[in-house]
C-alpha atoms as a PDB file:
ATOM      1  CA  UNK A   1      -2.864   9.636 -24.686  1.00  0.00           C
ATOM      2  CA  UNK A   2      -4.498   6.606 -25.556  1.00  0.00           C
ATOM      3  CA  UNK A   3      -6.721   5.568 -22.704  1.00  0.00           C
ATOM      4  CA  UNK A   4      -8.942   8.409 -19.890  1.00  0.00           C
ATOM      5  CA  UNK A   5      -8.475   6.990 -16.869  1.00  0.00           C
ATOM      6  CA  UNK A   6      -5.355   5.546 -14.864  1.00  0.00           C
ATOM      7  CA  UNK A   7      -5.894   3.258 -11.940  1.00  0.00           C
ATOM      8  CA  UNK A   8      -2.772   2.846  -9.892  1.00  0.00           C
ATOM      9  CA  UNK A   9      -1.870   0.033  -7.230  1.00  0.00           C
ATOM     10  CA  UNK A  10      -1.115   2.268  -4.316  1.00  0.00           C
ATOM     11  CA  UNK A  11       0.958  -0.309  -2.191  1.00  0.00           C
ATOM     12  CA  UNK A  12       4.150  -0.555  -4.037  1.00  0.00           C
ATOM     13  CA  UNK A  13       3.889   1.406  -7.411  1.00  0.00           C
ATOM     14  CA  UNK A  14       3.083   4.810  -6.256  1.00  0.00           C
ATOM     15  CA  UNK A  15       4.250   4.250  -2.858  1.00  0.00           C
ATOM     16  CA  UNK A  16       7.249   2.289  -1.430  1.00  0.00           C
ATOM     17  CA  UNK A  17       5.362   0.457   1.530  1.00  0.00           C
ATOM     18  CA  UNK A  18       5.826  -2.870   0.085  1.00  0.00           C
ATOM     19  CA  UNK A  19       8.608  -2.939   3.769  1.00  0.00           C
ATOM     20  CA  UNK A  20       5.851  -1.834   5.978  1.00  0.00           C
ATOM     21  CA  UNK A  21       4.209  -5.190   5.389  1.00  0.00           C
ATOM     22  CA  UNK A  22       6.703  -7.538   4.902  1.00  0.00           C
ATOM     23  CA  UNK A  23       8.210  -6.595   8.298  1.00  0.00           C
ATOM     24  CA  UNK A  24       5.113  -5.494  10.333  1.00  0.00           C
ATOM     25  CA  UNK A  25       4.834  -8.787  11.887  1.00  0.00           C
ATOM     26  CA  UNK A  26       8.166  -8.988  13.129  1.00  0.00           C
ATOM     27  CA  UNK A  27       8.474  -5.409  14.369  1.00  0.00           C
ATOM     28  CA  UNK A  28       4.995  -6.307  16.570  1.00  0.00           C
ATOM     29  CA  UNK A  29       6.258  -9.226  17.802  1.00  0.00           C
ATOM     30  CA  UNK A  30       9.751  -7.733  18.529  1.00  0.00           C
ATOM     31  CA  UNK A  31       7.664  -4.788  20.376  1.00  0.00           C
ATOM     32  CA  UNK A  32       6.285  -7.768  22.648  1.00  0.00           C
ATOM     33  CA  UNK A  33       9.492  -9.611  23.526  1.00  0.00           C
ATOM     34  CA  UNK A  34       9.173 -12.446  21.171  1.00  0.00           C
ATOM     35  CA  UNK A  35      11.332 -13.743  17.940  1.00  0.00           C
ATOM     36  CA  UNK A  36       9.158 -14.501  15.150  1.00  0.00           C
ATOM     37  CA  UNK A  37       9.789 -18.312  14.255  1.00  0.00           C
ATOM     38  CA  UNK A  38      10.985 -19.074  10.851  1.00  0.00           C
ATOM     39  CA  UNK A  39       7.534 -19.234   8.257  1.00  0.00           C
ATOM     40  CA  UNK A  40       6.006 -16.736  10.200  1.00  0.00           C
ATOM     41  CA  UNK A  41       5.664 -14.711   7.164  1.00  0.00           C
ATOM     42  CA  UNK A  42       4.112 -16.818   4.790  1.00  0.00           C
ATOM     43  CA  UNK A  43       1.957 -18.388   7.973  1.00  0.00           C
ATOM     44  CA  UNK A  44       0.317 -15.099   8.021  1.00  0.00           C
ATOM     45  CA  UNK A  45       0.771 -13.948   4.213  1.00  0.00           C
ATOM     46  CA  UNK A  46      -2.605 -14.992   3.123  1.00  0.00           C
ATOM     47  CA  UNK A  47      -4.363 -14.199   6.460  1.00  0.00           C
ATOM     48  CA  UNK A  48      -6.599 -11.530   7.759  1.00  0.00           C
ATOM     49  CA  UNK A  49      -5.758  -8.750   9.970  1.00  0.00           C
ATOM     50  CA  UNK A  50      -8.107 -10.662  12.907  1.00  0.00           C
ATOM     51  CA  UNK A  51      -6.551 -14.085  11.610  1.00  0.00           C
ATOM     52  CA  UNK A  52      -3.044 -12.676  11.983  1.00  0.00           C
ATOM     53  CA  UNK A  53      -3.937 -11.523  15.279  1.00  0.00           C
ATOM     54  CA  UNK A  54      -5.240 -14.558  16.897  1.00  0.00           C
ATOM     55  CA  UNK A  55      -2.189 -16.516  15.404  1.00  0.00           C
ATOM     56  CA  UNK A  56       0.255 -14.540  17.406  1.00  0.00           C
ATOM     57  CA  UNK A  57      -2.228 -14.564  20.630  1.00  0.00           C
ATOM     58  CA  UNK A  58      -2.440 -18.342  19.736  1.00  0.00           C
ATOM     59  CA  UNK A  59       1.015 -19.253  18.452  1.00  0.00           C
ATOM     60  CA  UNK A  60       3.242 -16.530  20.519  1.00  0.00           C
ATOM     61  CA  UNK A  61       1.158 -15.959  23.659  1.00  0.00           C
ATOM     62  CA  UNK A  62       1.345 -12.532  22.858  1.00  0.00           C
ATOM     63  CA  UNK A  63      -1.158 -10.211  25.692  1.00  0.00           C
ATOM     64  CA  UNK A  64      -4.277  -8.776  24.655  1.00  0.00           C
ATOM     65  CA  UNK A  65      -7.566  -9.966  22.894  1.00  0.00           C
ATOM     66  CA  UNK A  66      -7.533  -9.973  19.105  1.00  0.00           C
ATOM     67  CA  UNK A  67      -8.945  -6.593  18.759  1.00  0.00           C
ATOM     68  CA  UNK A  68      -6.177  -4.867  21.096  1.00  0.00           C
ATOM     69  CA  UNK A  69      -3.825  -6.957  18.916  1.00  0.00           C
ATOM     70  CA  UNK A  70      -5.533  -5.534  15.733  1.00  0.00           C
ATOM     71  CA  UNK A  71      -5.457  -1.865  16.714  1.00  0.00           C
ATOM     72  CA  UNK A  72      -1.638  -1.725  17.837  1.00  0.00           C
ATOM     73  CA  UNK A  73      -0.509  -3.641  14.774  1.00  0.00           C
ATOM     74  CA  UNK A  74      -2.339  -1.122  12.648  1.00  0.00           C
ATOM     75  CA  UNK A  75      -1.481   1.649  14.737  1.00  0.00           C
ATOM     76  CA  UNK A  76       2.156   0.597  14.005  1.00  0.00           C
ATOM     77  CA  UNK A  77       1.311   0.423  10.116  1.00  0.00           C
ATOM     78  CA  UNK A  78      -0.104   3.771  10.247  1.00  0.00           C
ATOM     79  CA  UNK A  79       2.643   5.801  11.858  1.00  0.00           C
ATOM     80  CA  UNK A  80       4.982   4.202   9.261  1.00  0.00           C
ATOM     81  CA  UNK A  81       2.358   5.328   6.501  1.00  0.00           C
ATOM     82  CA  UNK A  82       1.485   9.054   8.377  1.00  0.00           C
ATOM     83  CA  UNK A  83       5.807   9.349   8.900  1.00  0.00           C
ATOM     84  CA  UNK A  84       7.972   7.377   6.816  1.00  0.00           C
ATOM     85  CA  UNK A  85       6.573   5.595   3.560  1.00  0.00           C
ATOM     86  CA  UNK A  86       8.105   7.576   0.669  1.00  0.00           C
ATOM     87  CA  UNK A  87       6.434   7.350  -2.874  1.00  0.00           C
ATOM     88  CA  UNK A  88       8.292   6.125  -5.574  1.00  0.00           C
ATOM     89  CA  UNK A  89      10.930   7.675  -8.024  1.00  0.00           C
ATOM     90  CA  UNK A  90       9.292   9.681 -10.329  1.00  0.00           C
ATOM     91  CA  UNK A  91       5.426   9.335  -9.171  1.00  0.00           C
ATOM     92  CA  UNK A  92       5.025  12.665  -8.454  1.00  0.00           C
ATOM     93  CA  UNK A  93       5.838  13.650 -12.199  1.00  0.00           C
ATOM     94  CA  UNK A  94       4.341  11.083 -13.767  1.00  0.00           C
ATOM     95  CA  UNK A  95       0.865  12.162 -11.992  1.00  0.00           C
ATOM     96  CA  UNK A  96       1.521  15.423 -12.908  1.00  0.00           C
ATOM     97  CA  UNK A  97       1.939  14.554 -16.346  1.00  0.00           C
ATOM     98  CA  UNK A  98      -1.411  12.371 -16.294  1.00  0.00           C
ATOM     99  CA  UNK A  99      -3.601  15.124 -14.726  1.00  0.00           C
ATOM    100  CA  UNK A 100      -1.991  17.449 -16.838  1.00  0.00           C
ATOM    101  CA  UNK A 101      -2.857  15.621 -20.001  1.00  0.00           C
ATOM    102  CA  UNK A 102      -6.416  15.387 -18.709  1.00  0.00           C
ATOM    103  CA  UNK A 103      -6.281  11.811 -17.251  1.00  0.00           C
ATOM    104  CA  UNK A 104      -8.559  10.906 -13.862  1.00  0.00           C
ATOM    105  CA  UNK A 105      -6.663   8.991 -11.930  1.00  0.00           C
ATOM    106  CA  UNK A 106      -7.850   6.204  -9.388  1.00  0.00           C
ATOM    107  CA  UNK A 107      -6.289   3.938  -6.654  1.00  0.00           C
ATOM    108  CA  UNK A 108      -6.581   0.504  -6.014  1.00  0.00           C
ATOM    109  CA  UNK A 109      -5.983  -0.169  -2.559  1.00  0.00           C
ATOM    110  CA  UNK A 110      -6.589  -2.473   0.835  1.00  0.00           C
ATOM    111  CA  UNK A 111      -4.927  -0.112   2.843  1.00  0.00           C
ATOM    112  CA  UNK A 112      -6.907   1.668   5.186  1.00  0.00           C
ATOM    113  CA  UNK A 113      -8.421   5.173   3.491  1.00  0.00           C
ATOM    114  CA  UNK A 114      -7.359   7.514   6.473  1.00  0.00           C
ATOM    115  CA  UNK A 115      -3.669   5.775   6.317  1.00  0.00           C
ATOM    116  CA  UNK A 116      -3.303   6.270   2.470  1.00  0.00           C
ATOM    117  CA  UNK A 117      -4.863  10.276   2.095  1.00  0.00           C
ATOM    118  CA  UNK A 118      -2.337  11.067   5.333  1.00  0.00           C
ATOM    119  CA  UNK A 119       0.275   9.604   3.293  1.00  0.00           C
ATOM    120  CA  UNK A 120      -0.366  11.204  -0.318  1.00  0.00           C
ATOM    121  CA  UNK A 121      -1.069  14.505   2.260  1.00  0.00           C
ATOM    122  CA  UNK A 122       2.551  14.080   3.544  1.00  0.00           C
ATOM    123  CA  UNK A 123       3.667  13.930   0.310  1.00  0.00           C
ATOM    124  CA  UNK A 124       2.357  16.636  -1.994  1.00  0.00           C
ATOM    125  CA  UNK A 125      -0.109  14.035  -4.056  1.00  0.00           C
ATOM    126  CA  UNK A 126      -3.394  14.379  -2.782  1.00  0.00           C
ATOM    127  CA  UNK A 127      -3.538  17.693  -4.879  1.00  0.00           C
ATOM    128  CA  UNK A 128      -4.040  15.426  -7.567  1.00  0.00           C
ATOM    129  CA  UNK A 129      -7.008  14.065  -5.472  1.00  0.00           C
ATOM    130  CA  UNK A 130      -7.596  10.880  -6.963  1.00  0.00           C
ATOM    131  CA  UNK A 131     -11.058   8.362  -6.616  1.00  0.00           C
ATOM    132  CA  UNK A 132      -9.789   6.306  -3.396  1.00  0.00           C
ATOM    133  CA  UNK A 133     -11.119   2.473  -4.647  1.00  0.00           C
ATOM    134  CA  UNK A 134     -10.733   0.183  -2.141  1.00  0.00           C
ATOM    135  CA  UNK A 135     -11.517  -2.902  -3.553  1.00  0.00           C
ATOM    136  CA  UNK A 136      -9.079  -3.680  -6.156  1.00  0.00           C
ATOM    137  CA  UNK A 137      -9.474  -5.165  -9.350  1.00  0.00           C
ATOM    138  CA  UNK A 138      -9.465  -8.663 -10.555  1.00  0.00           C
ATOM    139  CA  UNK A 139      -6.258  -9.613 -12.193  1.00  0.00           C
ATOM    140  CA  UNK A 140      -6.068  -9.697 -15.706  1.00  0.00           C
ATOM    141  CA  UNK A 141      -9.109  -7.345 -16.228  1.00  0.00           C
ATOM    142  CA  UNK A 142      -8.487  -3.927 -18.052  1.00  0.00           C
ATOM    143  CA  UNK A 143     -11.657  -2.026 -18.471  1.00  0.00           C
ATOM    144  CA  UNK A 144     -11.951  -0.086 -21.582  1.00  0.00           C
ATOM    145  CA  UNK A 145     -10.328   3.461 -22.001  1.00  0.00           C
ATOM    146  CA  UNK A 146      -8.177   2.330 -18.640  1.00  0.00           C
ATOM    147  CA  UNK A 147      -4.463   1.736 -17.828  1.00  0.00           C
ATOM    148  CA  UNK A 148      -3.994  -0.327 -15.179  1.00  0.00           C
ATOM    149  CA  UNK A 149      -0.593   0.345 -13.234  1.00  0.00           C
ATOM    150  CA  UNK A 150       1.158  -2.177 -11.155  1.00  0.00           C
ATOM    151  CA  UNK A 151       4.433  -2.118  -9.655  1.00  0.00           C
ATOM    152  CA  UNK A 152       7.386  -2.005 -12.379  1.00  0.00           C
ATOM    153  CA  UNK A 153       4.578  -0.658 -15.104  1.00  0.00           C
ATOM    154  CA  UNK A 154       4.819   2.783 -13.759  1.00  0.00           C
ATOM    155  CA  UNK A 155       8.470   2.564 -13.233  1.00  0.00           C
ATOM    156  CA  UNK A 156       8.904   1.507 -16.957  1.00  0.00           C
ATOM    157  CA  UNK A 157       6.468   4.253 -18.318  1.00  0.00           C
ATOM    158  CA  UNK A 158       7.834   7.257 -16.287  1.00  0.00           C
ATOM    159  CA  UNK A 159      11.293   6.268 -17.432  1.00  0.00           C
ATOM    160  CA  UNK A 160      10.026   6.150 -20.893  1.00  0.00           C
ATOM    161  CA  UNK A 161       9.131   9.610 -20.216  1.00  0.00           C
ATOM    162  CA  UNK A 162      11.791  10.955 -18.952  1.00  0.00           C
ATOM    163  CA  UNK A 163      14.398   9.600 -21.394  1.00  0.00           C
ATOM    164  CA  UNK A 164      15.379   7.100 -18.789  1.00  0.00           C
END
């Protein structure tokens, strides 16, 4: 292998939660009686979790103060990501092929740590137990020795692989 170390975008190249987010907004305001108007999602695309929530206290009326709102919308992300998010095809091989060919592998990630080891714990990829990196990486940067994986990267190189 050319390069040591792999770090991996977590939301949407080893995992399939790109849906979590894209409908989390909704599904919270559904939970509290109310339609989300049309632009709701890219009103609160570029906001922050405590943004988002004083928009729909603000915009929606929706009950509670913005750290209620905060905990239930994340509570709501992390039963999806402790229950339901599924990794994508061929992630688990792929890893295994990595750490197997001496690779360390890291994540790049906003998510919240507990929500992203319960889901690798759920399914089977914490063994691998990668360097959690929370802060991401600046686009366009590629440190030396390091392949970067974004979504459709790892999908191209594990089909590579695997004669796909």
């Amino acid at each position: 292998m050319d390069f040591l170390h792999a770090i991996f975008d977590l939301d949407g190249t080893l995992l399939d939660s790109m849906p979590v987010w894209e409908t989390l907004g909704e599904r919270y305001l559904q939970a509290h009686g109310k339609r989300a108007l049309p632009g709701m999602r890219a009103d609160t695309a570029l906001l922050s979790m405590r943004q988002t929530a004083d928009y729909f206290i603000e915009r929606y009326g929706v009950p509670g103060t913005q750290q209620s709102v905060m905990d239930e919308i994340n509570a709501m992300a992390a039963d999806d990501y402790l229950h339901r998010v599924p990794a994508k095809p061929y992630v688990p091989e792929y890893l295994a092929h990595l750490k197997a060919n001496g690779v360390n592998l890291c994540l790049a990630t906003a998510t919240d740590r507990p929500l992203v080891e319960g889901a690798l714990k759920r399914l089977d990829l914490l063994v691998f137990r990668p360097h959690l990196h929370l802060h991401g990486i600046r686009r366009g940067q590629r440190p030396p020795g390091h392949l970067l994986c974004r979504n459709g990267v790892l999908r191209r190189r594990a089909g590579k692989q695997h004669g796909l």
